[in-house]
Protein backbone atom coordinates (compact mmCIF):
# COMPACT_ATOMS: atom_id res chain seq x y z
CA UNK A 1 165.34 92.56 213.77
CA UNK A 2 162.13 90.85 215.11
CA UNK A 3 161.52 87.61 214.32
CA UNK A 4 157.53 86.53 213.53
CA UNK A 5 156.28 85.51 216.73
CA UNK A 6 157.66 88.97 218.41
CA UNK A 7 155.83 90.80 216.21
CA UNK A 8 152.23 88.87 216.26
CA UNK A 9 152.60 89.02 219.81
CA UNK A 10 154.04 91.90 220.99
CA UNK A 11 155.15 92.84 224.29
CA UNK A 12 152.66 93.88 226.86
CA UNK A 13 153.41 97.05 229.00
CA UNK A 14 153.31 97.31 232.47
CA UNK A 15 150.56 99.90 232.14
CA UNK A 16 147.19 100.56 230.89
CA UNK A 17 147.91 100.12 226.92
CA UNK A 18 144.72 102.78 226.46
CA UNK A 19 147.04 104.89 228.34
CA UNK A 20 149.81 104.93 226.09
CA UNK A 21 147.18 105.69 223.19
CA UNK A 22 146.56 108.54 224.88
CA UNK A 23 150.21 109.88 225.45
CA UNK A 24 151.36 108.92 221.81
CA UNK A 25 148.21 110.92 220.91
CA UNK A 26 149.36 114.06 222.88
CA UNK A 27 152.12 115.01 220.22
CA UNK A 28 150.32 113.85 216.92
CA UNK A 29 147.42 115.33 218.21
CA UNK A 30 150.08 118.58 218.48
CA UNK A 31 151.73 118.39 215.47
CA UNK A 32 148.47 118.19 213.33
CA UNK A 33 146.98 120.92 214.81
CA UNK A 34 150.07 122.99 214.29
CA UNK A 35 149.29 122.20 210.75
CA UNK A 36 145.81 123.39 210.78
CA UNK A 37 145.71 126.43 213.23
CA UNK A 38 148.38 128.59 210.93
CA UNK A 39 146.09 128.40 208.16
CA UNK A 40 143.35 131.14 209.30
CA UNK A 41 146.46 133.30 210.94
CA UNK A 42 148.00 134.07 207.52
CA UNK A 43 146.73 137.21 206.89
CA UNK A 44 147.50 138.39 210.69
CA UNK A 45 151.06 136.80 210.41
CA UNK A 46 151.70 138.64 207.03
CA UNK A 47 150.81 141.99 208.53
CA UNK A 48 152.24 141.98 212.02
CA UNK A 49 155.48 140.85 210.34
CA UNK A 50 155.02 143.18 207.01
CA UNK A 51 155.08 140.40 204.51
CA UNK A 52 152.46 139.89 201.42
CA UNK A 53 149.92 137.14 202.30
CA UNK A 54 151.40 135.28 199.73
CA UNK A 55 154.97 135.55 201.29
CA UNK A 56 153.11 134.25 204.71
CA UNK A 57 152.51 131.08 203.23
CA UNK A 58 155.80 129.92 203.26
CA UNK A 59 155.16 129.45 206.84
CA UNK A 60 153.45 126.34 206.19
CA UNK A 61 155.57 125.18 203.09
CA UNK A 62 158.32 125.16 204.90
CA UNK A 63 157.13 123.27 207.22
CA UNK A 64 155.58 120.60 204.91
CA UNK A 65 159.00 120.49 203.51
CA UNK A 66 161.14 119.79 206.77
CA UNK A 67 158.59 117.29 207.76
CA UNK A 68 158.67 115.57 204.23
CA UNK A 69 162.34 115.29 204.74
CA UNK A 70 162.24 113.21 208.08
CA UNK A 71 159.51 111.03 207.38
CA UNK A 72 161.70 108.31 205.70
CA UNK A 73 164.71 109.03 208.07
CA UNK A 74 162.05 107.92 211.34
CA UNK A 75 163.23 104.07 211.15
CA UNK A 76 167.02 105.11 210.89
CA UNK A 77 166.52 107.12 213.88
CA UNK A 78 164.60 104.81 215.37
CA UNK A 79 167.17 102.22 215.34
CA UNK A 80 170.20 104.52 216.10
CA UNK A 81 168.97 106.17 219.36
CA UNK A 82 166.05 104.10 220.74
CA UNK A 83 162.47 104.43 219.75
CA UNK A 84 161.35 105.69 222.81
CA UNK A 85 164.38 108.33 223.18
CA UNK A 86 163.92 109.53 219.26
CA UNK A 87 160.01 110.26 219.95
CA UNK A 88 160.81 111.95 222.95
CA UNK A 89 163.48 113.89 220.87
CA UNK A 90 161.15 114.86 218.24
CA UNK A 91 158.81 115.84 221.08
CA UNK A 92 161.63 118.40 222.66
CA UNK A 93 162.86 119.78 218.87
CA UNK A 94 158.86 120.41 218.13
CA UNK A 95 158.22 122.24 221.34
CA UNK A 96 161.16 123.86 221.68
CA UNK A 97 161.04 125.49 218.16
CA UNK A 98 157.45 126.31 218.66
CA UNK A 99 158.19 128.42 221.30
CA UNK A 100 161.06 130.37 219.17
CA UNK A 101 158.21 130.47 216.13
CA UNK A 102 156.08 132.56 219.13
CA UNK A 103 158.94 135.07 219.58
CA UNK A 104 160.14 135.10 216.04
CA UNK A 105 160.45 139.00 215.21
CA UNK A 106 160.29 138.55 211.43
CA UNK A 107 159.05 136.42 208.74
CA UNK A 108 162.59 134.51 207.59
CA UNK A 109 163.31 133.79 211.68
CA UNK A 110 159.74 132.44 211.65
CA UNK A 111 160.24 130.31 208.57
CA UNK A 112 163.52 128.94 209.98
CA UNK A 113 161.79 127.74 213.38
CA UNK A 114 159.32 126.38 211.28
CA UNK A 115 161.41 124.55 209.51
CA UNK A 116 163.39 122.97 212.67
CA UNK A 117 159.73 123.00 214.33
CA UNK A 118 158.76 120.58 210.58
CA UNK A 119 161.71 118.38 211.74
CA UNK A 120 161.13 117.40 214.90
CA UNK A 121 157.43 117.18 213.77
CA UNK A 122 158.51 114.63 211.21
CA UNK A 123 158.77 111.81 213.56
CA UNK A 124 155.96 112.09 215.29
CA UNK A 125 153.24 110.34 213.29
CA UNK A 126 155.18 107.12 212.20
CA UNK A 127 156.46 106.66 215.26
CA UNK A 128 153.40 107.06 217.13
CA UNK A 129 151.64 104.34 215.11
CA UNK A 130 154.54 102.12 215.89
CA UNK A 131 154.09 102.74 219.44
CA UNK A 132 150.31 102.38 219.38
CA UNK A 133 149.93 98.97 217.23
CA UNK A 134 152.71 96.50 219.61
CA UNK A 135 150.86 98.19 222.78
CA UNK A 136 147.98 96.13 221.76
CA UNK A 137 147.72 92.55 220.71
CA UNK A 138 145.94 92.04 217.26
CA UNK A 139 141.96 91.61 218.68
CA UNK A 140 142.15 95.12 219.82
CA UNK A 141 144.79 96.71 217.46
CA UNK A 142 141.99 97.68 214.77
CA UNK A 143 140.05 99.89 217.43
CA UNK A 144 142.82 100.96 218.83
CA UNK A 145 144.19 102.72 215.29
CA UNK A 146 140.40 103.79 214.95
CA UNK A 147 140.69 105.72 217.65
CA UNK A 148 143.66 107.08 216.83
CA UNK A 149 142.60 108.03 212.88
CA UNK A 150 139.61 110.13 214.94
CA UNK A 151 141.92 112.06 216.70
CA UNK A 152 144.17 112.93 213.91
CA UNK A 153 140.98 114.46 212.29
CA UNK A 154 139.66 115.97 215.64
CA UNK A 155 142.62 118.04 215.33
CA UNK A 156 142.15 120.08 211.44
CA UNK A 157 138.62 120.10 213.03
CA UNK A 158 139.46 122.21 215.82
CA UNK A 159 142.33 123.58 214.74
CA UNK A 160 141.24 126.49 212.28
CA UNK A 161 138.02 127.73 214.98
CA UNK A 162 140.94 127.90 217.77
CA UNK A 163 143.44 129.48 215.74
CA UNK A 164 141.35 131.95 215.29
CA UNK A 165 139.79 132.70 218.44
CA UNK A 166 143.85 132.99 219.73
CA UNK A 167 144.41 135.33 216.77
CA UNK A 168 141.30 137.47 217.64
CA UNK A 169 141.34 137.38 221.44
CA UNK A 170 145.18 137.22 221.65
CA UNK A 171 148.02 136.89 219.23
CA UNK A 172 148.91 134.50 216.42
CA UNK A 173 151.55 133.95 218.48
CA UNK A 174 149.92 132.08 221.06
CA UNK A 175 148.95 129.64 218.47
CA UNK A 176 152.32 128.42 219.09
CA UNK A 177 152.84 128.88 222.74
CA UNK A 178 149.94 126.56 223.29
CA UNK A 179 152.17 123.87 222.25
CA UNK A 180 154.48 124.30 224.73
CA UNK A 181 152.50 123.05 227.82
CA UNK A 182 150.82 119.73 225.35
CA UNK A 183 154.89 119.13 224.62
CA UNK A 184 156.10 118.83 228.35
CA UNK A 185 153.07 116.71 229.34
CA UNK A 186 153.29 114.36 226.32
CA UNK A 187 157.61 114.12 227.55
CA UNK A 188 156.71 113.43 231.05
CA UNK A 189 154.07 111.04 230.14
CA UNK A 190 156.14 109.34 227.48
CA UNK A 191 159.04 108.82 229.77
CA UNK A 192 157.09 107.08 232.39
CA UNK A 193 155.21 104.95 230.44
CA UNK A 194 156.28 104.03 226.96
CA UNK A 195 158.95 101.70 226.87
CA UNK A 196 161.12 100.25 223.64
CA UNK A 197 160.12 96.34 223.36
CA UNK A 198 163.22 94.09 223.92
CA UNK A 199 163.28 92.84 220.30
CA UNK A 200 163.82 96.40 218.79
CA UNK A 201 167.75 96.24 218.92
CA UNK A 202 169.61 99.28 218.62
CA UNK A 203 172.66 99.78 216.08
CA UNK A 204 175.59 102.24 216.09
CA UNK A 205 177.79 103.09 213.17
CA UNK A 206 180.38 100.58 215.31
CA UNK A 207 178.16 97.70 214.82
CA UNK A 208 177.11 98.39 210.81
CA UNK A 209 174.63 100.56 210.93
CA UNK A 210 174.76 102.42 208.03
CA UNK A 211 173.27 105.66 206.52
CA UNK A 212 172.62 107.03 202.74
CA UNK A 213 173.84 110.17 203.34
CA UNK A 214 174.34 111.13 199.99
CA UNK A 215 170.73 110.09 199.04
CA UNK A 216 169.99 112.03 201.92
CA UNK A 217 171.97 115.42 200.55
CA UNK A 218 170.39 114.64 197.41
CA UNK A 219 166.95 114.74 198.94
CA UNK A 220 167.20 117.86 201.02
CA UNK A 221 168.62 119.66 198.19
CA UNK A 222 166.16 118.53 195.83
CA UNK A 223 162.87 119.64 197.96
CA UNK A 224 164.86 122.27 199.17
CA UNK A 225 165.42 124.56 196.10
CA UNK A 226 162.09 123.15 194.31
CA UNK A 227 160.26 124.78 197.04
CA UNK A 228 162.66 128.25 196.86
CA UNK A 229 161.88 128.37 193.12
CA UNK A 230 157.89 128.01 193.82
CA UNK A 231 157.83 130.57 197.18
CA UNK A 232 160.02 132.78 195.42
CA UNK A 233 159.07 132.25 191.82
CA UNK A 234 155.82 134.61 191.43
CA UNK A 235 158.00 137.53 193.23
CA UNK A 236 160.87 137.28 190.95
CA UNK A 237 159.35 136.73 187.92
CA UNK A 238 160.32 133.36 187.50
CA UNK A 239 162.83 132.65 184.76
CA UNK A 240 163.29 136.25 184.11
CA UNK A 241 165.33 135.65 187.46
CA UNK A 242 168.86 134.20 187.22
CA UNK A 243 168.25 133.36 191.00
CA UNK A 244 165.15 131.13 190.30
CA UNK A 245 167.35 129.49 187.03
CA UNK A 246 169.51 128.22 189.12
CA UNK A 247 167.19 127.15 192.08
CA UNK A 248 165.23 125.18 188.93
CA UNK A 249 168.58 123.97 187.53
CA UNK A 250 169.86 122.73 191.35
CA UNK A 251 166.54 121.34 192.03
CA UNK A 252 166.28 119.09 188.95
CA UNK A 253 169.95 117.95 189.57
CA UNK A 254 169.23 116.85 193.18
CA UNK A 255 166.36 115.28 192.27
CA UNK A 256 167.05 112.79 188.99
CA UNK A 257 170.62 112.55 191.03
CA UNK A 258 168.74 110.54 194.24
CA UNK A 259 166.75 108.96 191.62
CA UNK A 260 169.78 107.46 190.22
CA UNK A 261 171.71 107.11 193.65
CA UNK A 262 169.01 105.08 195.31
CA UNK A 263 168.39 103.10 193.26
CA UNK A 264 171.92 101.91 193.07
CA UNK A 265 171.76 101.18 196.77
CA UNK A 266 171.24 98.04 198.95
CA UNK A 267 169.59 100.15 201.96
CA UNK A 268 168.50 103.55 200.39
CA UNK A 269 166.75 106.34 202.42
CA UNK A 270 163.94 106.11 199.60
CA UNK A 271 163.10 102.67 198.54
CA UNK A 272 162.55 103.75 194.66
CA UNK A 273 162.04 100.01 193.59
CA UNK A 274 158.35 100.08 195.44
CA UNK A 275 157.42 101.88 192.66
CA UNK A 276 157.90 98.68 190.34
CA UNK A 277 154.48 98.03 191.86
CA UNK A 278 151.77 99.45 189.63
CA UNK A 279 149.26 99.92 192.53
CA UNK A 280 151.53 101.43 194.83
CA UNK A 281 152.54 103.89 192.27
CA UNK A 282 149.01 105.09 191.20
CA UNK A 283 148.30 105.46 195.17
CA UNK A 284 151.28 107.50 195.48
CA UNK A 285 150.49 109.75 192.69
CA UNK A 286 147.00 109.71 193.80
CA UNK A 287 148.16 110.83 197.21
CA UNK A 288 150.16 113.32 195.69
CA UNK A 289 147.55 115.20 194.02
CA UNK A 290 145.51 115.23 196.65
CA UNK A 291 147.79 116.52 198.82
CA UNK A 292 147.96 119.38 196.21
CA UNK A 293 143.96 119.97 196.27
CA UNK A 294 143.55 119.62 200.14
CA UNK A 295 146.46 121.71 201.27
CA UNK A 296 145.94 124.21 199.07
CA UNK A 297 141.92 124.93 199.13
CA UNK A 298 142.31 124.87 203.27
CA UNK A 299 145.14 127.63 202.42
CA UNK A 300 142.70 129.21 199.84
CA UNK A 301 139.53 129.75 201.83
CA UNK A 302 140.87 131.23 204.69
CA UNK A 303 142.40 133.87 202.66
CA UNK A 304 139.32 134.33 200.78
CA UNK A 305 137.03 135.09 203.49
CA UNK A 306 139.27 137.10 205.57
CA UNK A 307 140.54 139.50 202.59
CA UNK A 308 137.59 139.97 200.19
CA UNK A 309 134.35 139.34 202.53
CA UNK A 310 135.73 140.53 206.22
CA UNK A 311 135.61 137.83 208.10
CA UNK A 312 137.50 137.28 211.25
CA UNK A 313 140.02 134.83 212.19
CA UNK A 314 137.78 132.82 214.56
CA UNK A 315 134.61 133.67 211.66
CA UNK A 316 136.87 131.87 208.84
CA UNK A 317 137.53 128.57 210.70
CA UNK A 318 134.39 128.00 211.44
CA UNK A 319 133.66 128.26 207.83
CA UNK A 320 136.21 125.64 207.73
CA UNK A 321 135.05 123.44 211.18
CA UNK A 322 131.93 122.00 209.96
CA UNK A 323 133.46 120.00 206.65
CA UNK A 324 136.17 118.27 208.77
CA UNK A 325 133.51 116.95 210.58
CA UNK A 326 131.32 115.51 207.94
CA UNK A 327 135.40 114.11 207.04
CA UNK A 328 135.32 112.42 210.60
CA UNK A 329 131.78 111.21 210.16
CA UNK A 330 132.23 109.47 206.96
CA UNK A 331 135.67 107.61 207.83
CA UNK A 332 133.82 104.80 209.59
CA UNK A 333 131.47 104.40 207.02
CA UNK A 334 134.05 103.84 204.83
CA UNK A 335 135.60 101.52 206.65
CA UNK A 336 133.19 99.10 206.47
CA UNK A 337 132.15 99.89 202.57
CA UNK A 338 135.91 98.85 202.52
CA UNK A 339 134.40 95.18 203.52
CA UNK A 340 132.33 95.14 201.17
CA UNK A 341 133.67 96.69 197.74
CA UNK A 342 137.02 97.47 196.03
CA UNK A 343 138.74 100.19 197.47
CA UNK A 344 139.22 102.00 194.04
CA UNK A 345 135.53 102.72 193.84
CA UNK A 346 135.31 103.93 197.04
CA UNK A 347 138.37 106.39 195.77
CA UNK A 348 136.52 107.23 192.40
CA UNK A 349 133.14 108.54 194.44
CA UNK A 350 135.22 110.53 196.71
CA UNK A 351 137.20 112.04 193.96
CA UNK A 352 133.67 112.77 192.46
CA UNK A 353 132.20 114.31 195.59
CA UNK A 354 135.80 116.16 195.94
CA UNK A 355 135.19 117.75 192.54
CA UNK A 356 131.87 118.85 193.43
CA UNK A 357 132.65 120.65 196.26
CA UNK A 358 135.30 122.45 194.16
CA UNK A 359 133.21 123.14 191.50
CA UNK A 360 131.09 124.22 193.52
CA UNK A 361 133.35 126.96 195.06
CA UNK A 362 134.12 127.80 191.60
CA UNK A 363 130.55 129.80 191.36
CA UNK A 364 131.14 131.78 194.48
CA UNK A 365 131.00 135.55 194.69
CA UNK A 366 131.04 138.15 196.56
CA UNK A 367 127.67 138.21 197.93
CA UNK A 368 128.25 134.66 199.46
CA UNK A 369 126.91 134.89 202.61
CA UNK A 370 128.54 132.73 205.22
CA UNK A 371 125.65 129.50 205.41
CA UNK A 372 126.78 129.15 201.57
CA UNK A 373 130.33 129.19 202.53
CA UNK A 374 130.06 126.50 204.93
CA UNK A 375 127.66 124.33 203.00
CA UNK A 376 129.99 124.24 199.63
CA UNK A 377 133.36 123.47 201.83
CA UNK A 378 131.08 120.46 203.63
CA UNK A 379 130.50 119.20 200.30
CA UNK A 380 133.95 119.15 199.36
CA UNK A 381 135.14 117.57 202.93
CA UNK A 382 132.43 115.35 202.45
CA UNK A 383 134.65 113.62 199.48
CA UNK A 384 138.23 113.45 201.81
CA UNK A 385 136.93 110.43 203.89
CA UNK A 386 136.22 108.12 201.03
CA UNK A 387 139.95 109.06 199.74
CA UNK A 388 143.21 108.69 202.37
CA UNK A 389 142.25 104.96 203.74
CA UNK A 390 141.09 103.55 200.71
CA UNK A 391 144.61 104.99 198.70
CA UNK A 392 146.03 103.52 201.91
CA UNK A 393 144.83 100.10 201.27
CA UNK A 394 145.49 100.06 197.39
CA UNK A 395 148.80 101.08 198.22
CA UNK A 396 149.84 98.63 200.78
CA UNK A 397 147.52 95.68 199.15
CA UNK A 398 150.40 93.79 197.32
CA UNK A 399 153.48 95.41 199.33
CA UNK A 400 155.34 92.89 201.30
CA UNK A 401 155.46 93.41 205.16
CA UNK A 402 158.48 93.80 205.83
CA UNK A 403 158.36 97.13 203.41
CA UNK A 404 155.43 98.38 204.84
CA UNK A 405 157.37 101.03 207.20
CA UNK A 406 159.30 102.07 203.68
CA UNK A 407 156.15 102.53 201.89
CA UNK A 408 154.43 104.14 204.54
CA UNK A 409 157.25 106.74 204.68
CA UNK A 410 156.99 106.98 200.45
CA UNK A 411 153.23 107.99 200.32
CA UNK A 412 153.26 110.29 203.15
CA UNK A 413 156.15 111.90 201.52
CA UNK A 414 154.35 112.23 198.44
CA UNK A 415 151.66 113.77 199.99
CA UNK A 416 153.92 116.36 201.84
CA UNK A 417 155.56 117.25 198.57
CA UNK A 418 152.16 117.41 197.14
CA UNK A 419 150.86 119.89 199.73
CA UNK A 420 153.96 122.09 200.04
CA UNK A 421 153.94 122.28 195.96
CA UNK A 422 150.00 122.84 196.32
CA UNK A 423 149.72 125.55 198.45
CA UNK A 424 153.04 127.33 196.50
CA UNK A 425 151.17 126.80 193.11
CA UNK A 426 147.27 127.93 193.95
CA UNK A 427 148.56 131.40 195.25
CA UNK A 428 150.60 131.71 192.69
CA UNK A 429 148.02 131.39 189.82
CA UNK A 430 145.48 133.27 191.82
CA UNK A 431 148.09 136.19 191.87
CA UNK A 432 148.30 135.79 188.35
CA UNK A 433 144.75 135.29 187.52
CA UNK A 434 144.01 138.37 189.37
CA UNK A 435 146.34 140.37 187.24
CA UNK A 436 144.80 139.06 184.66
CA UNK A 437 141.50 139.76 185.55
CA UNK A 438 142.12 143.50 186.75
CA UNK A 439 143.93 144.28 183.30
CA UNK A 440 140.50 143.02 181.35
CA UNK A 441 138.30 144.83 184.19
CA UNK A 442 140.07 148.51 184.58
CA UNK A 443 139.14 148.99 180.29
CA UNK A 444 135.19 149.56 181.54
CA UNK A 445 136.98 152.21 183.74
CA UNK A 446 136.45 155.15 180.79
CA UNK A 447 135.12 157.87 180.71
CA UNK A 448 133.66 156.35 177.54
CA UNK A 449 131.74 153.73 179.27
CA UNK A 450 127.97 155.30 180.32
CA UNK A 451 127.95 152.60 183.31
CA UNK A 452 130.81 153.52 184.59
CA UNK A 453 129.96 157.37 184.39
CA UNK A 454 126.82 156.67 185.71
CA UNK A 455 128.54 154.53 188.92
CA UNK A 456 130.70 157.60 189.32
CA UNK A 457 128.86 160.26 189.60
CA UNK A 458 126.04 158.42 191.58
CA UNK A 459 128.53 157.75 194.18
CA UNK A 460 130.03 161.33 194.04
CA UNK A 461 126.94 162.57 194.66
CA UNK A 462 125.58 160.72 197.54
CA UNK A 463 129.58 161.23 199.36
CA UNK A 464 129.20 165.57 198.70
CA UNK A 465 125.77 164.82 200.69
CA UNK A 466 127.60 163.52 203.75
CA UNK A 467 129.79 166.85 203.29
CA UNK A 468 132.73 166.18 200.94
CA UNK A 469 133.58 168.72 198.49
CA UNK A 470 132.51 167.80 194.99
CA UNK A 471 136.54 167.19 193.76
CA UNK A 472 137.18 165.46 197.25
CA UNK A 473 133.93 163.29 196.38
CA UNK A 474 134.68 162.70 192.58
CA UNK A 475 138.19 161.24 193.97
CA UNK A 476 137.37 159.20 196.70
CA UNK A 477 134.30 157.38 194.08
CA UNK A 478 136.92 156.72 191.60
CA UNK A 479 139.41 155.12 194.55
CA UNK A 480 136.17 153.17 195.74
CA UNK A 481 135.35 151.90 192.17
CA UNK A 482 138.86 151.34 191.39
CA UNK A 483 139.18 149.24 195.17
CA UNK A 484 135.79 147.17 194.54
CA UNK A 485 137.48 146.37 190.72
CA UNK A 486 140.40 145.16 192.75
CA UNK A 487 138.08 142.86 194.71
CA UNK A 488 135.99 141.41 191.84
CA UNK A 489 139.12 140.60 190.08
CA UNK A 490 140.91 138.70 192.63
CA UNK A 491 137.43 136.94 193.83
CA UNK A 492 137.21 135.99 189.91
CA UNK A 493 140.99 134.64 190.43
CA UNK A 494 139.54 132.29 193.27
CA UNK A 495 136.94 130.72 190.97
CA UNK A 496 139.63 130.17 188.88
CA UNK A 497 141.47 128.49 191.24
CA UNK A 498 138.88 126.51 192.43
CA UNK A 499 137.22 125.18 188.92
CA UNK A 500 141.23 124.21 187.91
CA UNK A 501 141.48 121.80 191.36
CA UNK A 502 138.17 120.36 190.15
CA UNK A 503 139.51 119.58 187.13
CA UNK A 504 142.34 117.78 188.90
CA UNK A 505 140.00 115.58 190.56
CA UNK A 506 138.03 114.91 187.30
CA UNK A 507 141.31 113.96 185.37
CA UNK A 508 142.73 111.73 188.59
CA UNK A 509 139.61 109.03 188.01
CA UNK A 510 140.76 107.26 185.08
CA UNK A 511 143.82 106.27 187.15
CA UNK A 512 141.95 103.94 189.08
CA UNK A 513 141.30 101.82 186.23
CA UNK A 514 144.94 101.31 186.02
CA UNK A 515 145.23 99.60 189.08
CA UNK A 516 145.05 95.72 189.36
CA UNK A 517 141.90 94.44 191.29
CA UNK A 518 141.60 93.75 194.43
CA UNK A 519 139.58 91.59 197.12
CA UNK A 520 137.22 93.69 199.58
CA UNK A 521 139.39 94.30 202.92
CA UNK A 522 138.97 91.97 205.42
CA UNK A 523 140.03 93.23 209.16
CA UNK A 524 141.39 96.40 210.55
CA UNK A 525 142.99 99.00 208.31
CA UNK A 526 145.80 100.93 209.21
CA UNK A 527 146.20 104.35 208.65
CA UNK A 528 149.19 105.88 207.61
């Protein structure tokens, strides 16, 4: 353990500290566009490995998952190997799996890498912060995680117009080779100039270091099977499956069980008893839902654009490019609003402006044409930058310092889970929705209906004019009605989707009148 005057004044390195801000940016920087770039590749991924699109997106659930997993194991680690050699570690296991998720010849070998590739990825972020905030002293600590919080949004930014220039120009695959070269530069880099400070002394099991690893059982198998039950549910037909019973049943067991467990224990993996702090606990379930809305709109749109209006891999993302921007834009802003009012109004506009935007893609159609597509996402990005550091601070505001790495690893879990169980539950009601939709649609498909007679033969007539017989034209206008019915009823499923996540937003405000006032913030803000 540190004592206080090691950590206000931590150790200086022998090198440029700006230096290490750049190598401990190298793998976040990575691991968050990994994150980002899949999103537009769905569609290609789902094809070129003959899955559904819906079955593609457990490519970034599972994921979300593995990382969620780690998160609170990253001090453990730390402790047990070295920080240095653990982030170095998680650097190898995240480029190493990377390059098996390139070669992966079918969807469950691609899931699997992903879900070694969400381990190592895990670390990364915590870690890095560590490494980043005692490689300054305090003056310069506050631009230092500034710069760091730009570059973890530079990367969602970039990462959907890149991943889809690979996927058009190349193969999704590559957006996973690229990691490979970024991995052994960050190693090399890391190994010759990050160093562990003296004061961070390493335990073995020989000298009483000590693991939950039944809270950790409990854990895995807990996330585990809840996010089987929610990738598989839709497929199966939920409970009409015996398989998804028992996923549900298992789930719910391993769940209350490490509920119980850790809160039994003296050093749990999960520090439950933060939750005895009625700010912390709103922010957490704040985070959580907005991990649900974020993760699974930047899932949504892609899809969207790519399988109902056309667009291209590269053309989708930068549908998506422009609103992480006017994210990046506003975060400094809102760091110094931060000075100046309470950091749950600064949460309540951007939950406003957040269920705007999604209203707002609620009334799309399909004769959106791509400036209106952009415009509505900005609008809803616009909201994200007023949300994740003011949560941050509400969270952390009456947490005591020495839990802060506990906490930290407690919200970002929450948002994980939130995003994995997002981006599982948004396809899975706009599958249903379009059912739905399509059964309600096909009864104007009669021969009873004059419009749709009129349709019919108006299209049969103009495709026996380019030279189809009149049966071969009758049948192909009754496919191409039937296809565009298909299309209107799973665009209608989208606005569905979207007008529900607005509603989420809406109903999260009156939360933030539950949470106990607070001063302005004074000082740098760390982001987490």
């Amino acid at each position: 353990m540190a004592n206080s005057s090691e950590i206000q004044n931590p150790v200086k390195p022998g090198v440029n500290p700006w230096l290490i801000a750049v190598t401990v940016m190298l793998a976040t920087f990575m691991e968050v566009l990994d994150t980002s770039i899949a999103n537009v590749a769905l569609p290609h991924i789902a094809g070129s490995l003959s899955a559904d699109v819906d079955e593609s997106t457990w490519v970034l659930t599972s994921y979300l998952v593995s990382n969620a997993i780690v998160l609170p194991l990253t001090g453990w680690f730390s402790t047990l190997f070295g920080r240095k050699r653990f982030y170095m570690t998680c650097v190898v296991i995240f480029t190493i799996s990377s390059f098996f998720c390139g070669l992966a010849p079918n969807l469950l070998l691609l899931v699997f890498f992903r879900v070694i590739q969400g381990a190592g990825g895990g670390g990364l972020q915590p870690v890095s912060q560590a490494i980043l905030v005692e490689s300054f002293d305090k003056t310069k600590q506050g631009m230092a995680m500034a710069v760091y919080g730009m570059g973890v949004v530079v990367a969602p930014i970039i990462g959907p117009t890149l991943g889809g220039w690979i996927t058009d120009n190349f193969s999704w695959r590559w957006i996973f080779f690229i990691n490979i070269p970024i991995g052994i530069l960050s190693i090399l880099m890391t190994s010759a100039l990050v160093r562990d400070p003296p004061y961070l002394v390493r335990k073995t099991f020989k000298t009483g270091l000590k693991i939950d690893f039944i809270g950790l059982g409990l854990l895995t198998v807990g996330l585990g099977f809840t996010q089987i039950a929610l990738d598989k549910g839709e497929r199966d037909d939920w409970f009409g499956s015996h398989f998804i019973v028992w996923c549900v049943v298992i789930a719910i067991c391993g769940l209350v069980g490490l509920v119980v467990w850790e809160l039994r224990q003296k050093d749990p993996i999960i520090d439950l008893r933060l939750l005895k702090d009625r700010n912390f606990t709103v922010a957490a379930f704040t985070m959580f839902a907005l991990g649900v809305v974020l993760y699974g709109t930047t899932v949504l749109l892609p899809i969207l654009v790519q399988t109902l209006m056309g667009y291209t891999a590269e053309l989708s993302g930068l549908v998506l490019s422009p609103g992480a921007i006017i994210t990046m834009l506003s975060m400094p802003l809102v760091g110094k609003l931060l000075s100046k009012y309470e950091a749950r109004w600064l949460v309540v506009f951007g939950l406003l402006v957040l269920a705007t935007g999604m209203f707002q893609l609620s009334r799309l159609n399909l004769e959106t044409n791509f400036g209106t597509f952009v415009y509505t996402w900005m609008i809803s990005r616009g909201g994200l930058g007023f949300l994740f550091v003011p949560i941050n601070v509400m969270a952390f505001n009456f947490i005591p310092r020495e839990k802060t790495n506990n906490a930290s690893g407690l919200i970002n879990l929450a948002r994980n889970i939130g995003g994995s169980i997002g981006i599982s539950a948004v396809t899975t009601i706009q599958s249903r929705m379009s059912q739905k939709h399509q059964g309600m649609l096909v009864e104007h498909l009669s021969p009873y209906n004059l419009n749709y007679q009129h349709a019919l033969q108006s299209m049969a007539a103009a495709l026996q004019a380019e030279g189809a017989s009149a049966a071969q034209a009758l049948e192909q206008a009754r496919a191409m009605l039937y296809q565009e019915l298909v299309r209107q009823s799973a665009m209608l499923a989208y606005v569905d989707v979207f007008w529900l996540l607005g509603a989420t937003c809406i109903a999260m405000i009156p939360l933030m009148f539950l949470m106990k006032r607070t001063r302005p913030h004074k000082g740098p803000i760390a982001a987490h």
